[in-house]
N, C-alpha and C. Protein backbone atom coordinates (compact mmCIF):
# COMPACT_ATOMS: atom_id res chain seq x y z
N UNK A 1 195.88 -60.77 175.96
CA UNK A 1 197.17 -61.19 176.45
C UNK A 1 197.14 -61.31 177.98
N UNK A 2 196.75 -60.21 178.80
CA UNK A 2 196.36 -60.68 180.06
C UNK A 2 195.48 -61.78 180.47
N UNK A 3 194.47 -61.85 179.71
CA UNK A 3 193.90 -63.11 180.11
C UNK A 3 195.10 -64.47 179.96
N UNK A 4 195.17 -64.73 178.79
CA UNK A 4 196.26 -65.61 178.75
C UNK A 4 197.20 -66.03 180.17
N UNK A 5 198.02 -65.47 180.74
CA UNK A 5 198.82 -65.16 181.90
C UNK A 5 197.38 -65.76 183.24
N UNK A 6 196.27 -64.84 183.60
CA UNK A 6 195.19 -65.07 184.58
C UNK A 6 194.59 -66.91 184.38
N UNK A 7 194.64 -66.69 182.86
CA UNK A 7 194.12 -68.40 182.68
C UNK A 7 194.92 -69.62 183.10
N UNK A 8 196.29 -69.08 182.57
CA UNK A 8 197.59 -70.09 183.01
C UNK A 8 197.45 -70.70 184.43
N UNK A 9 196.82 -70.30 185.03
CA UNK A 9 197.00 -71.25 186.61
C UNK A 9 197.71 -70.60 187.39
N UNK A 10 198.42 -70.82 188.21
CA UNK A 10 199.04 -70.84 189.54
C UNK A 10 198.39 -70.94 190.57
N UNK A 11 198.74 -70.73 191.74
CA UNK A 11 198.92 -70.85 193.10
C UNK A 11 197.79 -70.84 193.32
N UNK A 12 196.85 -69.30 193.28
CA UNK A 12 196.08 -68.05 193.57
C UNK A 12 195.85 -68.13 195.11
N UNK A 13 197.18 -67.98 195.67
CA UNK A 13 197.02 -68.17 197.29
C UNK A 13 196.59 -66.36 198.04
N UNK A 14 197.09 -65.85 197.07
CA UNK A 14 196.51 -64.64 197.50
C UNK A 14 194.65 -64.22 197.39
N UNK A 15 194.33 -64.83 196.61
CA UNK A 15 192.84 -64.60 196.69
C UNK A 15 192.42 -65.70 197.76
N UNK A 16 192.69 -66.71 198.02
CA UNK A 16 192.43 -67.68 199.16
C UNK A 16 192.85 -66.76 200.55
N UNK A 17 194.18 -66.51 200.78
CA UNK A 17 194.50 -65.27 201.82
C UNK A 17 193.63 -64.61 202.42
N UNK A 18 193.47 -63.77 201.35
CA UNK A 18 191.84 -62.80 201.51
C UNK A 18 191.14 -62.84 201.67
N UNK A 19 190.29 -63.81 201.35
CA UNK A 19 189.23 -64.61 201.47
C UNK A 19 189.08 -65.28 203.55
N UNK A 20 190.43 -65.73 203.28
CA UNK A 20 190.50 -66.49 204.78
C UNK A 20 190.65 -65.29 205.59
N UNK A 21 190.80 -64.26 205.01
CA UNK A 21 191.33 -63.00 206.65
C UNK A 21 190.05 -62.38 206.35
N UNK A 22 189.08 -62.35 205.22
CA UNK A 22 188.03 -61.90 205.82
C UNK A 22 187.27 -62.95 206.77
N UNK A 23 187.27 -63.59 206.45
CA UNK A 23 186.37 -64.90 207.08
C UNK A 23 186.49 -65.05 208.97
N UNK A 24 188.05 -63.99 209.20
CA UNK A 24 188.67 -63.76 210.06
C UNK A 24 187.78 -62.74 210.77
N UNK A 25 187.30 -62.13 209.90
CA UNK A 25 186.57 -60.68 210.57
C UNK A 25 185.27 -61.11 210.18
N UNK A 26 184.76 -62.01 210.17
CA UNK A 26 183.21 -62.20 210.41
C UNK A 26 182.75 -62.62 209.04
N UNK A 27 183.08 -62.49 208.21
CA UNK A 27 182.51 -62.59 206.46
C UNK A 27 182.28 -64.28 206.04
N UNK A 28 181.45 -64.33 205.89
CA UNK A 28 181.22 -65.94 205.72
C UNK A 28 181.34 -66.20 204.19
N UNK A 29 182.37 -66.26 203.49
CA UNK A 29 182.40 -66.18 202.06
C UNK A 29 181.99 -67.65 201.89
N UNK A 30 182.27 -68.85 202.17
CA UNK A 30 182.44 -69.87 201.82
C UNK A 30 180.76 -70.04 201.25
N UNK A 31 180.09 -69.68 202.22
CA UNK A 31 178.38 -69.53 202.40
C UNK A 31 178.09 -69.05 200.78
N UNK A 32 178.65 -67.55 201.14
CA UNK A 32 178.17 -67.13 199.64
C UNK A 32 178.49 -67.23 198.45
N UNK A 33 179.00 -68.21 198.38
CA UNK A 33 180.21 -68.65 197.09
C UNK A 33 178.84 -69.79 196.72
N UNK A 34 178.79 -70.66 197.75
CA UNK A 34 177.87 -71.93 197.86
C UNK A 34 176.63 -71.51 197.22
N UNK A 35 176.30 -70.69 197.66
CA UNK A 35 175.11 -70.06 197.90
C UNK A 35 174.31 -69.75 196.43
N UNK A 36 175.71 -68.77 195.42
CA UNK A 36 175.44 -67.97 194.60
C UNK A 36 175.10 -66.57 194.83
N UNK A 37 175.45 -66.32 196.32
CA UNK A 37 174.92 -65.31 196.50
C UNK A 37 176.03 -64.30 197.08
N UNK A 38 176.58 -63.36 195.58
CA UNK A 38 178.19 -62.75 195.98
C UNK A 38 177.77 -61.45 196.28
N UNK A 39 176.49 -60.40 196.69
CA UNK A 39 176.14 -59.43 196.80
C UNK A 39 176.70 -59.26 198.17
N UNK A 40 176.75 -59.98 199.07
CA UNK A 40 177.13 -59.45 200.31
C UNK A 40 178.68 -59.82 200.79
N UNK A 41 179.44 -59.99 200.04
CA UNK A 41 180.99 -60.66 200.04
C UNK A 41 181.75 -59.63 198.48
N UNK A 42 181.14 -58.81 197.94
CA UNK A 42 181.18 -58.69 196.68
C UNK A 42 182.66 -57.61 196.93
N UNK A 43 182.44 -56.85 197.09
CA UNK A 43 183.51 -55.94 197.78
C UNK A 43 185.00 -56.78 198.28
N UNK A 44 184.86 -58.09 199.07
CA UNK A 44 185.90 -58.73 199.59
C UNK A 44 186.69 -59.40 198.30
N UNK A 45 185.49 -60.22 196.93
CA UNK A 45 185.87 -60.74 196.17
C UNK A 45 186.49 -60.13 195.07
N UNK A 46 185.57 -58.92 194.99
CA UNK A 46 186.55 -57.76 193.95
C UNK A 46 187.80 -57.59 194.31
N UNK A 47 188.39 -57.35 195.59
CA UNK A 47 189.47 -57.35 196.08
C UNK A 47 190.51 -58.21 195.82
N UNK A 48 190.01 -59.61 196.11
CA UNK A 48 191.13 -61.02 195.78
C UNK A 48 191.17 -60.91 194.36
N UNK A 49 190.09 -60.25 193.56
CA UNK A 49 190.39 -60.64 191.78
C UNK A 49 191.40 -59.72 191.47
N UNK A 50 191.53 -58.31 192.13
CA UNK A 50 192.54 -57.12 191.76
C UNK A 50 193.58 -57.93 192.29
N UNK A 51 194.07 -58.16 193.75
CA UNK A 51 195.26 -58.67 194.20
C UNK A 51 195.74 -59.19 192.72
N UNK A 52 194.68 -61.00 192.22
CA UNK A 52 195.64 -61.62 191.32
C UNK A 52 195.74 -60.44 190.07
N UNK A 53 195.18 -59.70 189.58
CA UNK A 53 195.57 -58.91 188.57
C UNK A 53 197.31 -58.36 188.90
N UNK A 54 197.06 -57.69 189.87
CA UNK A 54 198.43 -56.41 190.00
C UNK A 54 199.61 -57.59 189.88
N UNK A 55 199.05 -59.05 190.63
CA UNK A 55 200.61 -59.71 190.55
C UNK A 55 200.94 -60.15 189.55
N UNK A 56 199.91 -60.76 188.66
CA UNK A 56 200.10 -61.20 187.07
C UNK A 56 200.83 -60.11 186.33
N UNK A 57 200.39 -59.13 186.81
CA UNK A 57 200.92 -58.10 185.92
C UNK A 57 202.58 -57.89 186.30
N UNK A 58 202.94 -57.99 187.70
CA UNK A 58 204.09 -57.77 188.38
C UNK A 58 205.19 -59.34 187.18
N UNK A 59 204.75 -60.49 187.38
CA UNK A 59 204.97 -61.43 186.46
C UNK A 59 205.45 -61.04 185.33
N UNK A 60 204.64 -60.47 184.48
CA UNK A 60 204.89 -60.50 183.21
C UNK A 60 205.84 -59.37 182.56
N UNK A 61 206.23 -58.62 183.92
CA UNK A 61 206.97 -57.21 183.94
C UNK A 61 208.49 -58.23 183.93
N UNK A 62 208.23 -58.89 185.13
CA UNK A 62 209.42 -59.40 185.61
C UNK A 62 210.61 -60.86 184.20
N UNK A 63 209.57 -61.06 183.80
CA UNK A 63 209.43 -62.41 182.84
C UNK A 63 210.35 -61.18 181.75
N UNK A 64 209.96 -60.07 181.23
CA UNK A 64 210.56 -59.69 180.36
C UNK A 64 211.90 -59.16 180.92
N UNK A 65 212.24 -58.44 181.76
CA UNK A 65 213.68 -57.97 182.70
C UNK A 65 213.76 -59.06 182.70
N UNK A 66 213.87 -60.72 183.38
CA UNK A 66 215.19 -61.29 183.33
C UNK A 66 215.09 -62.13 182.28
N UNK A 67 214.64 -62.01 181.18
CA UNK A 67 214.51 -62.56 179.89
C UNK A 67 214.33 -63.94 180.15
N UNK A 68 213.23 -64.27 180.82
CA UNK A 68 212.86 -65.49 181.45
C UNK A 68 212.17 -66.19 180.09
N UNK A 69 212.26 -67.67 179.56
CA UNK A 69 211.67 -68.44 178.78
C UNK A 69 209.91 -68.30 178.49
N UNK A 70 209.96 -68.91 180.06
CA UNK A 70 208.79 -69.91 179.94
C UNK A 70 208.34 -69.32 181.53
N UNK A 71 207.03 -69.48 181.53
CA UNK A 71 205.69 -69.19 182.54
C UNK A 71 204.40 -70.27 182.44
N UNK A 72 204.56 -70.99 183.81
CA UNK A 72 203.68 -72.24 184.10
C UNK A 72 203.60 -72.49 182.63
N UNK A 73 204.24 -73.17 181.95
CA UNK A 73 204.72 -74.12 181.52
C UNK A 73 204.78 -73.71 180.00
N UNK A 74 204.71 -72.31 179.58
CA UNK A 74 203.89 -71.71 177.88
C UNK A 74 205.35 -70.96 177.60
N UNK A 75 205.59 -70.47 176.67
CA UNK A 75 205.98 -68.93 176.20
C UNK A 75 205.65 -68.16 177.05
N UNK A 76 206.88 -67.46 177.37
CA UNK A 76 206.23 -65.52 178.26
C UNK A 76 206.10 -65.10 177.19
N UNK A 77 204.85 -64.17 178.10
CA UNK A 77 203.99 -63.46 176.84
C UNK A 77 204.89 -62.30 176.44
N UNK A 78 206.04 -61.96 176.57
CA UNK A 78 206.60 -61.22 176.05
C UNK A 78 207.25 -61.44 174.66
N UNK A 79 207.23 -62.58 174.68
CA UNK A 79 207.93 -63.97 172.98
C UNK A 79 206.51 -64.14 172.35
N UNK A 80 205.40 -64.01 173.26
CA UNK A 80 204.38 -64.67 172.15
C UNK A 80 203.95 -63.20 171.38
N UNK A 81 203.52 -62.33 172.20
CA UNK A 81 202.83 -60.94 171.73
C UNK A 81 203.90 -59.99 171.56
N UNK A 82 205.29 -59.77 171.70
CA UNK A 82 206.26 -58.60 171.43
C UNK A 82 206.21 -58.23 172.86
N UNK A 83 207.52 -57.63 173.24
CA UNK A 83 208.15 -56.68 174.36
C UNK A 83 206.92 -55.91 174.30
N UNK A 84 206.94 -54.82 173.56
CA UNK A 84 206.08 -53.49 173.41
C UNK A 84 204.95 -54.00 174.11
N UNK A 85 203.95 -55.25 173.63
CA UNK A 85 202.70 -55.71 174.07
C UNK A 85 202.17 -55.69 175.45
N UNK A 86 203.81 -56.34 175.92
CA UNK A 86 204.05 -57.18 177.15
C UNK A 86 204.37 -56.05 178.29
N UNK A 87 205.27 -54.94 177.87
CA UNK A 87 205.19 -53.71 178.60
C UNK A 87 203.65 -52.99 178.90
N UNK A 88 203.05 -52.38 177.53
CA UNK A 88 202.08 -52.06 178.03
C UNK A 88 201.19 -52.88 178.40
N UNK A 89 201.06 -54.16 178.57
CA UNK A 89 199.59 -54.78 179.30
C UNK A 89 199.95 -54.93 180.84
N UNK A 90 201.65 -55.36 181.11
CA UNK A 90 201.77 -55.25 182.64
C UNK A 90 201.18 -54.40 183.48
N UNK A 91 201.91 -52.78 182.17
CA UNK A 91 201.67 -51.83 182.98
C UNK A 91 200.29 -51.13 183.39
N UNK A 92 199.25 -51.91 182.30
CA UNK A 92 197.76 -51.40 182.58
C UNK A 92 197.80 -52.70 183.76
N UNK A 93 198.13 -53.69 183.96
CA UNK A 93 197.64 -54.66 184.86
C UNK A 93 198.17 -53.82 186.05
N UNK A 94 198.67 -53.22 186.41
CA UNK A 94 199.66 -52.60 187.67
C UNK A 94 198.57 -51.25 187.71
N UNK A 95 198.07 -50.86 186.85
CA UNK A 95 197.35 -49.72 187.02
C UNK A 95 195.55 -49.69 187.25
N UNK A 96 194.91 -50.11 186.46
CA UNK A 96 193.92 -50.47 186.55
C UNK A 96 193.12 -50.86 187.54
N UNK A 97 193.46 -51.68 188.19
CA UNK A 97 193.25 -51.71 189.76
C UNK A 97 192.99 -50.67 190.54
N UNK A 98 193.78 -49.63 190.51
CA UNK A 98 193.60 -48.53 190.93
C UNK A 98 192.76 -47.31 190.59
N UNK A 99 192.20 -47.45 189.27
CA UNK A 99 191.62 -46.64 188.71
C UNK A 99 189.86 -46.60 188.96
């Protein structure tokens, strides 16, 4: 079910963000993206993948409180998989990260 939500698309301006403010402090990601070579950026990129986690998860919290339809353009996953589903996967998406 989380994947679902991560696959859907959006923005992902926050992993671009990150990416650009390291690039700010010396980190040449663009290089190692090109490259194939994420061993020395790996730490920065783990980072932008948690950011989009915690917010997907913030999403799908929010989608069920205002009993919102639809998310980039599908069913909220709270209609497709049950409330119950949709509670606990936010709330591991909000947590996990941290763990």
């Amino acid at each position: 079910m989380a994947y679902d939500l991560l696959d859907s698309g959006g923005k992902r301006w926050r992993p671009v963000l990150g990416m650009m403010f390291a690039e700010c402090f010396g980190r040449d990601i663009e290089a190692s993206i090109k490259k194939g070579d994420f061993a020395h950026n790996e730490d920065i990129l783990y980072a932008c993948a948690l950011t989009e986690i915690i917010h997907n998860g913030s999403l799908m919290a929010d989608d069920l409180e205002d009993k919102s339809l639809m998310r980039r353009g599908k069913p909220c996953t709270y209609l497709q998989y049950g409330e119950d589903y949709a509670v606990n996967t936010s709330t591991l998406m909000y947590i996990a990260p941290i763990i």
